[in-house]
N, C-alpha and C. Protein backbone atom coordinates (compact mmCIF):
# COMPACT_ATOMS: atom_id res chain seq x y z
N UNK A 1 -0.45 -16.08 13.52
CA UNK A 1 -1.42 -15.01 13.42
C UNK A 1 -0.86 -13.79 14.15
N UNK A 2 -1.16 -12.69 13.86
CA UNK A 2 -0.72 -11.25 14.22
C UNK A 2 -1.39 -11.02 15.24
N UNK A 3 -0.67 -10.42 16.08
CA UNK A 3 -1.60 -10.09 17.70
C UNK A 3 -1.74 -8.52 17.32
N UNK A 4 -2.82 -7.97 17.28
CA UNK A 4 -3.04 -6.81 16.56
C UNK A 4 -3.08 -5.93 17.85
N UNK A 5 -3.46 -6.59 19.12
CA UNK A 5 -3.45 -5.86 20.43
C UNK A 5 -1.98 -5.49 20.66
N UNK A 6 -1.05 -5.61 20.40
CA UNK A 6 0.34 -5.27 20.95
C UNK A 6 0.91 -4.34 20.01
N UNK A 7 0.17 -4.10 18.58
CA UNK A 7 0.56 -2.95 17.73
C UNK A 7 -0.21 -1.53 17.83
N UNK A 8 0.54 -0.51 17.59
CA UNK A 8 0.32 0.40 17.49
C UNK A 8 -0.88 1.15 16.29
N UNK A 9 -1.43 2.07 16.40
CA UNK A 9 -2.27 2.60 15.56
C UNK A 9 -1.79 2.56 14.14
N UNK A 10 -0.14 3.18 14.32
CA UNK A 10 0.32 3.48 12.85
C UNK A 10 0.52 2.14 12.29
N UNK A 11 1.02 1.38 13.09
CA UNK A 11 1.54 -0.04 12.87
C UNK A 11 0.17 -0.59 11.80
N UNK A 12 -0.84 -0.47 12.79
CA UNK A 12 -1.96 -0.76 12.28
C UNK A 12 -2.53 -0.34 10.59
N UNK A 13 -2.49 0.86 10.87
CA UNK A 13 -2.69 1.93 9.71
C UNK A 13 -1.52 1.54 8.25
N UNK A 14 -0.24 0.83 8.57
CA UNK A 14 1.11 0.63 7.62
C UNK A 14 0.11 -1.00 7.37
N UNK A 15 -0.42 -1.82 7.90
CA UNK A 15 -0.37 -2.64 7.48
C UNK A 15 -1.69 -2.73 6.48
N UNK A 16 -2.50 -2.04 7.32
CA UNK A 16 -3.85 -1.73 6.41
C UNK A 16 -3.50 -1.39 4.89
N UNK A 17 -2.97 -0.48 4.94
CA UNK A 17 -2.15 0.28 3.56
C UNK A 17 -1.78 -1.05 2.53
N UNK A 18 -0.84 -1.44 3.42
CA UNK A 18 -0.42 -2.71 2.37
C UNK A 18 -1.16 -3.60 2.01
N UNK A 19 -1.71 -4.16 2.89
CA UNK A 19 -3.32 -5.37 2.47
C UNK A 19 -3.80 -4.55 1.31
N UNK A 20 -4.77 -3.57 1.14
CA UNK A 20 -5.63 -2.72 0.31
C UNK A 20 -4.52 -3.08 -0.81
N UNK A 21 -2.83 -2.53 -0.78
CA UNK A 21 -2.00 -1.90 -1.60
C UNK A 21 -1.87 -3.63 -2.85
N UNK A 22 -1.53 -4.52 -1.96
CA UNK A 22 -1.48 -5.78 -2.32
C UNK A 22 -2.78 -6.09 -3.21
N UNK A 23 -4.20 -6.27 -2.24
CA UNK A 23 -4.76 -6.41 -3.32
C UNK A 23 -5.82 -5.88 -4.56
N UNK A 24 -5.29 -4.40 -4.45
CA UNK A 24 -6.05 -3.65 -5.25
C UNK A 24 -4.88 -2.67 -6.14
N UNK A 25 -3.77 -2.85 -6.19
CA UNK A 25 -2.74 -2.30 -6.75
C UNK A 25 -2.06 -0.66 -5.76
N UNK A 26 -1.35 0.01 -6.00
CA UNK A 26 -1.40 1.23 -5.57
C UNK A 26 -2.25 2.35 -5.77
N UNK A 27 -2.38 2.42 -7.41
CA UNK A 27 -3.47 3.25 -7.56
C UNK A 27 -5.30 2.77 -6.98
N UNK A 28 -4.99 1.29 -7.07
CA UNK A 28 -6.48 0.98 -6.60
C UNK A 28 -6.88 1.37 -5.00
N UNK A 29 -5.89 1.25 -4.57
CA UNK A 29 -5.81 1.35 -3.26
C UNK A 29 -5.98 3.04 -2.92
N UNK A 30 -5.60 3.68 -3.67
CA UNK A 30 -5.15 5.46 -3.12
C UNK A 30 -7.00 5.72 -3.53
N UNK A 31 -7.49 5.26 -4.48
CA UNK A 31 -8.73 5.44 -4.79
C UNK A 31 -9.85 5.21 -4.37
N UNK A 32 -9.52 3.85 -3.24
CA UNK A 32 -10.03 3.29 -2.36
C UNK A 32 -10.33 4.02 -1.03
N UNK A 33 -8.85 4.42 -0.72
CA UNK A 33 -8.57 5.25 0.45
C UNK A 33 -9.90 5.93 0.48
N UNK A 34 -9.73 7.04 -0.02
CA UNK A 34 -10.37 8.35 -0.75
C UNK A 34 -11.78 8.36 -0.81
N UNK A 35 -12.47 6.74 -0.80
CA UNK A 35 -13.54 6.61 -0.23
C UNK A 35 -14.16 7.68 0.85
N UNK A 36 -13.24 7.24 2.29
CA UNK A 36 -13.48 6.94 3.25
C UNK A 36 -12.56 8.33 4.05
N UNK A 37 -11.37 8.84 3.47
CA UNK A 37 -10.88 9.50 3.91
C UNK A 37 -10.50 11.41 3.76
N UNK A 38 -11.33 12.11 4.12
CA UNK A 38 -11.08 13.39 4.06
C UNK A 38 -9.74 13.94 3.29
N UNK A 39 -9.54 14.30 2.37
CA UNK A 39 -8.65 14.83 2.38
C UNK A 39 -8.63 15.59 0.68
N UNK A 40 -7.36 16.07 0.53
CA UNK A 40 -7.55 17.31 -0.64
C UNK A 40 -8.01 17.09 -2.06
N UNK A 41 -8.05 15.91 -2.18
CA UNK A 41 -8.58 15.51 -3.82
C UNK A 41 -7.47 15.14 -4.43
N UNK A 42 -6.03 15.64 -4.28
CA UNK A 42 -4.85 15.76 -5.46
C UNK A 42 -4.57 14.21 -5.23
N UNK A 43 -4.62 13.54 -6.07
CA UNK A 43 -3.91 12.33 -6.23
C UNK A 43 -2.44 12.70 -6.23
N UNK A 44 -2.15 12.94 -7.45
CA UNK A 44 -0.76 13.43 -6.98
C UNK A 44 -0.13 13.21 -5.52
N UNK A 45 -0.85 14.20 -4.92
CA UNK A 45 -0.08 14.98 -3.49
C UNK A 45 -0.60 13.13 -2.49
N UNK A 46 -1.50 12.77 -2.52
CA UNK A 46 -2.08 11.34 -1.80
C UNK A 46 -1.02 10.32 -1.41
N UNK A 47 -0.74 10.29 -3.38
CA UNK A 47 0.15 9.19 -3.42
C UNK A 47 1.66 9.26 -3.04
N UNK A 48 2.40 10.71 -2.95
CA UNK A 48 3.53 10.95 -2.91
C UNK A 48 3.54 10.73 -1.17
N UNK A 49 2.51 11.04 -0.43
CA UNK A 49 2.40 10.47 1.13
C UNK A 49 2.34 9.69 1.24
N UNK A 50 1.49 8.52 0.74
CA UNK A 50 1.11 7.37 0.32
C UNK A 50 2.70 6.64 0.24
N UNK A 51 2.94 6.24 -1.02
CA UNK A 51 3.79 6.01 -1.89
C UNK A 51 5.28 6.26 -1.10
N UNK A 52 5.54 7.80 -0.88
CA UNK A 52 7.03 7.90 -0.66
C UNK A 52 7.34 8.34 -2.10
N UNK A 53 8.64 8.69 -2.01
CA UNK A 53 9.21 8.61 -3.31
C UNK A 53 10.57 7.39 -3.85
N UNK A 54 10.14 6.44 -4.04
CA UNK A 54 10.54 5.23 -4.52
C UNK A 54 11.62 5.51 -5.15
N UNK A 55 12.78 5.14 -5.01
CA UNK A 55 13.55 4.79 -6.59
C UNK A 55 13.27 4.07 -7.58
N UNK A 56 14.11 3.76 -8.57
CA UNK A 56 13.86 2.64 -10.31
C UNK A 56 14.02 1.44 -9.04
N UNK A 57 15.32 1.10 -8.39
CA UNK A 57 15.68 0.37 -7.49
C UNK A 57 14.60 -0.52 -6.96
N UNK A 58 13.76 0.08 -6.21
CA UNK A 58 12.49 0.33 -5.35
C UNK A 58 11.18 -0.54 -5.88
N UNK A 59 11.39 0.21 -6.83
CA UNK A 59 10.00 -0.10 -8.24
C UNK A 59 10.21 -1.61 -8.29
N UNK A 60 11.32 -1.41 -9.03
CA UNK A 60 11.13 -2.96 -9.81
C UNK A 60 11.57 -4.20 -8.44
N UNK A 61 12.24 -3.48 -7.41
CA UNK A 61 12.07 -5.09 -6.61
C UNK A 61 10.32 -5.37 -5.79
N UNK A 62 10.17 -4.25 -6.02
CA UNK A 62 7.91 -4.66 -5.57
C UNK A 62 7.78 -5.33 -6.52
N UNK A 63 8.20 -5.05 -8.57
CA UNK A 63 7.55 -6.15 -8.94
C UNK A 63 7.99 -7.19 -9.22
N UNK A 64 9.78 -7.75 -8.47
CA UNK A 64 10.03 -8.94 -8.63
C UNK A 64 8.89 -9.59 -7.37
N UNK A 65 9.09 -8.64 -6.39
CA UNK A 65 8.02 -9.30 -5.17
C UNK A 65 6.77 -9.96 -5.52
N UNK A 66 6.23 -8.83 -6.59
CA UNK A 66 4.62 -9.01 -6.42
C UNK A 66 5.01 -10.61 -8.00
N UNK A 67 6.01 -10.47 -8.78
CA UNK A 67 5.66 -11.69 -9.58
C UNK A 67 5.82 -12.72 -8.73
N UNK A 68 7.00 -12.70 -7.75
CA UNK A 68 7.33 -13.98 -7.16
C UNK A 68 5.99 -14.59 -6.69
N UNK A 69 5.30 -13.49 -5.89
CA UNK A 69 4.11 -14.38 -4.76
C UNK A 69 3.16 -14.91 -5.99
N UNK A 70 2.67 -14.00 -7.23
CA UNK A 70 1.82 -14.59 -8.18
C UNK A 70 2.00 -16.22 -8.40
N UNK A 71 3.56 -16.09 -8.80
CA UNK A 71 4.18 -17.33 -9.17
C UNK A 71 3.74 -18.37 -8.24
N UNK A 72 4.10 -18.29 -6.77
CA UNK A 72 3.78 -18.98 -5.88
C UNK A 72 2.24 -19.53 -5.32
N UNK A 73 1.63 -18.86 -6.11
CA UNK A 73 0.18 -18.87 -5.90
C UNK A 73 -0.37 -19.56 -7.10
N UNK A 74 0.18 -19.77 -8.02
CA UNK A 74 -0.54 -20.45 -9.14
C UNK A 74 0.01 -21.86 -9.12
């Protein structure tokens, strides 16, 4: 189990991101955010903070990632 007392805010905030990101997709997640969080409306501009700018590279090893764990879960 994660000792959440010895991490940092951002630490905190990177992992939050990913939980949401994991199980609501990226876009589900930026939409999610957006709930809860002030900010300019532009998806666009959200996700490129959000997000980063990924390579093809990038892309497709999240979705060997995200098939592997599916795989592993069924």
């Amino acid at each position: 189990m994660l000792n959440v007392t010895k991490l940092t805010q951002a630490e905190i905030t990177r992992l939050r991101i990913e939980a949401l990101t994991k199980a609501l997709s990226p876009a589900g997640m930026a939409e999610f955010m957006q709930q809860f969080e002030k900010g300019s409306r532009d998806y666009t501009k959200n996700r490129d903070q959000i997000l980063g700018n990924p390579t093809i590279d990038d892309i497709f090893g999240r979705i060997g990632e995200h098939r592997k764990t599916q795989e592993e879960g069924e």
